[in-house]
Protein backbone atom coordinates (compact mmCIF):
# COMPACT_ATOMS: atom_id res chain seq x y z
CA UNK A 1 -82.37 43.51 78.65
CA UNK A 2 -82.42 45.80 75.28
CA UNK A 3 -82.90 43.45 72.52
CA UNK A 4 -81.26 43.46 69.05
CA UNK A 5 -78.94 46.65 68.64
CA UNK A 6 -81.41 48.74 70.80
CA UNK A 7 -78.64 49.06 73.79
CA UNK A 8 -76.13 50.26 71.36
CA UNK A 9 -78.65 52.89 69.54
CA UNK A 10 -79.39 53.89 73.07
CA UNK A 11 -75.55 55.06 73.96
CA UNK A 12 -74.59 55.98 70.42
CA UNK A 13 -72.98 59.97 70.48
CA UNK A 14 -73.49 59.74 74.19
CA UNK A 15 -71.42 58.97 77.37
CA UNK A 16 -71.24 55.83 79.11
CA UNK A 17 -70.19 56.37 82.83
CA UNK A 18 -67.79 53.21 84.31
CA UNK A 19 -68.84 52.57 87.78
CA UNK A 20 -66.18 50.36 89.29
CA UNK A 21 -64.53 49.70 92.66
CA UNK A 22 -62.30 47.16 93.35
CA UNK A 23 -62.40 45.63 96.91
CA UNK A 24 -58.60 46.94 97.74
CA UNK A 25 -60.51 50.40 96.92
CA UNK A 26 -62.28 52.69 99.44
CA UNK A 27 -65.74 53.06 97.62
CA UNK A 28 -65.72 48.80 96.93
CA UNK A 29 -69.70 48.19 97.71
CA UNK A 30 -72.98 47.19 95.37
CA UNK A 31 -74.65 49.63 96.95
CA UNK A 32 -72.43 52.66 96.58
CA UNK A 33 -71.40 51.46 92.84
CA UNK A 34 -75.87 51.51 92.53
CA UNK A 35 -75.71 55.04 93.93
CA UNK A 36 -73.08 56.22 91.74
CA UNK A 37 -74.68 54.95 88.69
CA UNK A 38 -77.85 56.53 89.69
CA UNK A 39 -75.65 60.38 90.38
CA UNK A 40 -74.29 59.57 87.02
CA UNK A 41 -77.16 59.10 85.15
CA UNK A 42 -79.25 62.56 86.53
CA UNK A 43 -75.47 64.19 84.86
CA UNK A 44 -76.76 62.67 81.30
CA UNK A 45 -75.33 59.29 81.58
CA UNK A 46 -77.18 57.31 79.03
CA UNK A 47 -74.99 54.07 79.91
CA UNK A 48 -73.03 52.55 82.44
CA UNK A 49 -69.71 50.27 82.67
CA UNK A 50 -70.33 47.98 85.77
CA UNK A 51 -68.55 44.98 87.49
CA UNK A 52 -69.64 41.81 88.90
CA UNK A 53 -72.89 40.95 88.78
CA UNK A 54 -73.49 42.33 92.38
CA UNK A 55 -72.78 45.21 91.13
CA UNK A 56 -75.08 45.11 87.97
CA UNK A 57 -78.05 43.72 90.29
CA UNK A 58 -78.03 47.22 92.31
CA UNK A 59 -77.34 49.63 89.79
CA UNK A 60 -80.33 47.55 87.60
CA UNK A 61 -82.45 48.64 90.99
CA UNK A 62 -81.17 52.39 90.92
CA UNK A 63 -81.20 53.38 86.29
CA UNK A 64 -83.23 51.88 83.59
CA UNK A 65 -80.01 52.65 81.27
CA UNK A 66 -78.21 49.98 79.13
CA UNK A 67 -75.40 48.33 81.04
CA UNK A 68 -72.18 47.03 79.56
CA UNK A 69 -70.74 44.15 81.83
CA UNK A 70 -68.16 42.58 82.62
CA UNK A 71 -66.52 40.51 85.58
CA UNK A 72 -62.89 40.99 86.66
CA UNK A 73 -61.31 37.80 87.85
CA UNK A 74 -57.91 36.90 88.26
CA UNK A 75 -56.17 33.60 87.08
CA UNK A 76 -53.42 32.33 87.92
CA UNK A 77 -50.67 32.40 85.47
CA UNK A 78 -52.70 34.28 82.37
CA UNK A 79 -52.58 38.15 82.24
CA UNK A 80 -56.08 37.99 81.04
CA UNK A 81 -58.42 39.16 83.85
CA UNK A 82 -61.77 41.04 81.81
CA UNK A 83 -64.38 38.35 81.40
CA UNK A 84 -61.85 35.69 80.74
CA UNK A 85 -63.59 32.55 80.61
CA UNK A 86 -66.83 31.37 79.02
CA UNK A 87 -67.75 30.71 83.06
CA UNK A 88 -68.08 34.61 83.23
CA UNK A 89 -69.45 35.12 80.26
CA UNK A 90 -72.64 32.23 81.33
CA UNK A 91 -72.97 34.58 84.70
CA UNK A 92 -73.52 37.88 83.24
CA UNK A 93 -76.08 36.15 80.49
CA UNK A 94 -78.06 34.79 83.74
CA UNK A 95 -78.00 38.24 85.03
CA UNK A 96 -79.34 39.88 81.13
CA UNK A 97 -76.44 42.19 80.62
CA UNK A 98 -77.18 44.22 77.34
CA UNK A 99 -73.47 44.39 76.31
CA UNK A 100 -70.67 41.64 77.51
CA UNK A 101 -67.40 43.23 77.09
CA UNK A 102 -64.16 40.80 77.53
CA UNK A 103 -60.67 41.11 76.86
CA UNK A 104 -60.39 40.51 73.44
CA UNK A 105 -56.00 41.00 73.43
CA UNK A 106 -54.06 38.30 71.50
CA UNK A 107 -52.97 36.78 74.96
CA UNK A 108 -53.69 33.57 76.27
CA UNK A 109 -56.31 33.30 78.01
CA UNK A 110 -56.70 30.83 81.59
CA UNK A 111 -57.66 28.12 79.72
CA UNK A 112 -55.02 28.15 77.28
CA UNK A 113 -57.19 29.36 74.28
CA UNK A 114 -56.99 32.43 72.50
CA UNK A 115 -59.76 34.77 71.41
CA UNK A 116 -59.88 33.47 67.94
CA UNK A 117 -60.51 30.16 69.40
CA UNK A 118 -63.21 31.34 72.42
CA UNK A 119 -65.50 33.93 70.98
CA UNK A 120 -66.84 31.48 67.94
CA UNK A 121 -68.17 29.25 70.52
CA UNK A 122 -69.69 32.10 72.77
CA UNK A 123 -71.45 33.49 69.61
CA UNK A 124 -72.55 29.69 68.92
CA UNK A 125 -74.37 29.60 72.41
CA UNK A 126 -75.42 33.35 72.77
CA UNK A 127 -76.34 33.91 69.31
CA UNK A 128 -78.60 37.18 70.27
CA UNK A 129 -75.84 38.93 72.39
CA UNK A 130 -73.97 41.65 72.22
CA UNK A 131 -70.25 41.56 73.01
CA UNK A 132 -67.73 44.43 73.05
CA UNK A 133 -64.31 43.58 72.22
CA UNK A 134 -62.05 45.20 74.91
CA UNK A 135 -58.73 46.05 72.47
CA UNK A 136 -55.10 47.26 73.07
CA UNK A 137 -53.98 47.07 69.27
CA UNK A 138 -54.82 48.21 65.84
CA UNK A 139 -54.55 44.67 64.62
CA UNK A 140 -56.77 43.46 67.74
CA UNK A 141 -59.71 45.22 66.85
CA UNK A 142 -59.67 43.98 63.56
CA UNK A 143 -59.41 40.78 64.42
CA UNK A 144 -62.27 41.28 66.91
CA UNK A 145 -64.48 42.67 63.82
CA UNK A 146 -63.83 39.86 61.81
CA UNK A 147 -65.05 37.32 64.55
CA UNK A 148 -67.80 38.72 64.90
CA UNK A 149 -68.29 41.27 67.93
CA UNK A 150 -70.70 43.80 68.08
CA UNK A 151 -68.63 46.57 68.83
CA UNK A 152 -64.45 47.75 69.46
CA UNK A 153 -63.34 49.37 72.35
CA UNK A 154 -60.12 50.87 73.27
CA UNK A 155 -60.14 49.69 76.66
CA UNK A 156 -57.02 47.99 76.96
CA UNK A 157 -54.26 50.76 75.16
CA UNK A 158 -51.53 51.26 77.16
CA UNK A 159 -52.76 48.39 80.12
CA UNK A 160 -50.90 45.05 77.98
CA UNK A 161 -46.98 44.53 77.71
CA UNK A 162 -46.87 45.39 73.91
CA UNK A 163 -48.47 49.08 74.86
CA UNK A 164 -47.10 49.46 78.09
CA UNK A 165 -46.20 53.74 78.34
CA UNK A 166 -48.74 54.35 75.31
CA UNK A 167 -49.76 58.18 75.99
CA UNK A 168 -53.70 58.09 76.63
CA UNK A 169 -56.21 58.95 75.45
CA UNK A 170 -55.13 57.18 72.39
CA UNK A 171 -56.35 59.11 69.51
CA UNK A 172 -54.31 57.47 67.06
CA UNK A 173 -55.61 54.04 67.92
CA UNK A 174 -59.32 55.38 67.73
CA UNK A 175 -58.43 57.60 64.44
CA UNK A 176 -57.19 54.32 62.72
CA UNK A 177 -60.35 52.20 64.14
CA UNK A 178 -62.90 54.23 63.14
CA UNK A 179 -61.33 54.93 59.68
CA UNK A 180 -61.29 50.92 59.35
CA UNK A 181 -64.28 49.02 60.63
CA UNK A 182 -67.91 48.80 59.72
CA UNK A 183 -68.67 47.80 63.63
CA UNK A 184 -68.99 50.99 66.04
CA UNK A 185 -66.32 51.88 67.65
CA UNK A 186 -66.19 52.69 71.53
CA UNK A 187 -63.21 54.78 73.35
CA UNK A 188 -62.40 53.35 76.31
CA UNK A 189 -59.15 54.89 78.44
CA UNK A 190 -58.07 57.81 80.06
CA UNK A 191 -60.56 59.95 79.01
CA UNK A 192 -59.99 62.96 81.65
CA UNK A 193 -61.41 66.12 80.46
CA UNK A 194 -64.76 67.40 78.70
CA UNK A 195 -62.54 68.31 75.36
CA UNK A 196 -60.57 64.97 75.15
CA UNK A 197 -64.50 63.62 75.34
CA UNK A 198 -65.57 66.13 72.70
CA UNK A 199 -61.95 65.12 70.30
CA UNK A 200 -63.19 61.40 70.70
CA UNK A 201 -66.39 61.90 69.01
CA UNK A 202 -65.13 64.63 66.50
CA UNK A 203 -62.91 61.37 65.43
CA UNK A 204 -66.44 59.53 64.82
CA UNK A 205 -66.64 57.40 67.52
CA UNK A 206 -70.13 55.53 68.50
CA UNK A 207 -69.86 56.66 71.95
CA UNK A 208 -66.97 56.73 74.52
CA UNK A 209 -66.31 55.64 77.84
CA UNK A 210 -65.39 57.56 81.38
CA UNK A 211 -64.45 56.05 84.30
CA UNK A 212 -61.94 57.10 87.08
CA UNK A 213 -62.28 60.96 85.96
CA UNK A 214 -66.01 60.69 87.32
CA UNK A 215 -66.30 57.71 89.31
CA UNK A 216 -62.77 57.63 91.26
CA UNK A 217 -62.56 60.36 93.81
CA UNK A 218 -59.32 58.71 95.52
CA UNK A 219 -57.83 58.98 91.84
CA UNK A 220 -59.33 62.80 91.42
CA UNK A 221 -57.72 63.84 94.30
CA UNK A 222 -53.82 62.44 94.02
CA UNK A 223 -54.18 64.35 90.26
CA UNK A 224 -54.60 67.34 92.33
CA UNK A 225 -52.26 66.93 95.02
CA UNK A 226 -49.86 66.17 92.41
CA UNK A 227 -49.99 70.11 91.49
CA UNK A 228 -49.92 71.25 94.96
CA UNK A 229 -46.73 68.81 95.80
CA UNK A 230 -44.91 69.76 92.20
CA UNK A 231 -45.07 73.92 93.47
C-alpha cells in the first residue's frame, strides 16, 4: 500500500479508471475486472476504482497502480450502500487499499449513525489512511473536509433523492468545490467524453474519475443504439 499522500501524488492531473461489475451485470468476475484494470492501465491509467475485495486481490495481481476501494453492500432499510459500515471499512484495511472511499451523503447510514458521527471513529482506528468522501452536495463535501477526509469526490451528484435529475457531469458542483476546499478534489460521475475529462481538470480538479464510458461495454452500446433507434 502507498504510504502517506504518495497514492494521491501518484493520480494527481491524471485519470483514474473505475473497474466495476455488478453480479446482475454480464462482465461480473475478479478475473475479468483484473483484466480490465490491466487494458486500462497500458491506455495511461495511473489509478483504478475497484469493488470488493475480490476484486482488488486480482487487479493487485494484474497493475502496481494505486487503488481506491470500496465495497458495495446493500442494507436493508438505509439508502446508503458505498462502504457503509465500519465492517467494510475493517475489510478493505485487511486487504491495504491505498484510498477507502464511502458514502459520505447526510443519510443515515445501516446502523443508524450519520457520517458526522462514523468517520471520527474510523480516523481514531485508521489514523494513517486515506479516505475519499463520496459527495452528492455542496454542503456534503464541506462537511466531509471538515471531518477530516483526505480527499472530495463527486461521486454521488445526481444518484441521492435531493439530486435526483441533476444534469452530469456536474461542473457546477466541482467549480464550487474546488473554489472552496484546501483537500483535493476528485470528479466522480458521468464523465463520457475526452473534453468533459479535459473541462474537469481546466476547473482544477486533483484528478477525475471514469467508469462506465471505459469499463461498461453493455452501457457503450445502448448509448449507441439509442442514435440508431431515435433516426
Amino acid at each position: 500500500m502507498n504510504t502517506e499522500k504518495n497514492a494521491l501524488n501518484k493520480i494527481k492531473s491524471k485519470l483514474v479508471v473505475s473497474c466495476q461489475a455488478l453480479p446482475e451485470e454480464p462482465l461480473h468476475s475478479s478475473f475479468i475486472m483484473g483484466k480490465m484494470a490491466y487494458a486500462a492501465y497500458l491506455g495511461g491509467a495511473s489509478g483504478i476504482r475497484a469493488n470488493s475485495v475480490e476484486d482488488i486481490k486480482e487487479i493487485k495481481k494484474q497493475v502496481d497502480l494505486p487503488i481506491i476501494g470500496i465495497i458495495k453492500k446493500v442494507y436493508e432499510g438505509s439508502e446508503v450502500f458505498i462502504t457503509p459500515t465500519m465492517e467494510e471499512v475493517d475489510e478493505l484495511c485487511r486487504e491495504g487499499v491505498d484510498i477507502i472511499a464511502m458514502d459520505a451523503t447526510d443519510r443515515v447510514r445501516p446502523d443508524g449513525s450519520t457520517i458526522s458521527e462514523l468517520f471520527p471513529k474510523l480516523r481514531e482506528k485508521y489514523k494513517d489512511q486515506l479516505f475519499m468522501a463520496d459527495c452528492s452536495t455542496y454542503e456534503e463535501g464541506l462537511m466531509a473536509a471538515e471531518l477530516g477526509f483526505d480527499c472530495v469526490g463527486t461521486t454521488l451528484s445526481g444518484y441521492t433523492a435531493s439530486t435526483k435529475g441533476r444534469a452530469l457531469p456536474d461542473f457546477d458542483f466541482v467549480e464550487k468545490l474546488v473554489n472552496t476546499l484546501t483537500v483535493p478534489v476528485i470528479s466522480e460521475g458521468g464523465i463520457s467524453t475526452p473534453e468533459e475529462l479535459k473541462r474537469m481538470y481546466d476547473l482544477g480538479v486533483h484528478a477525475a474519475v471514469v467508469g462506465s464510458a471505459i469499463t461498461r461495454p453493455m452501457e457503450i452500446t445502448q448509448r449507441f443504439m439509442k442514435s440508431v433507434t431515435a433516426t
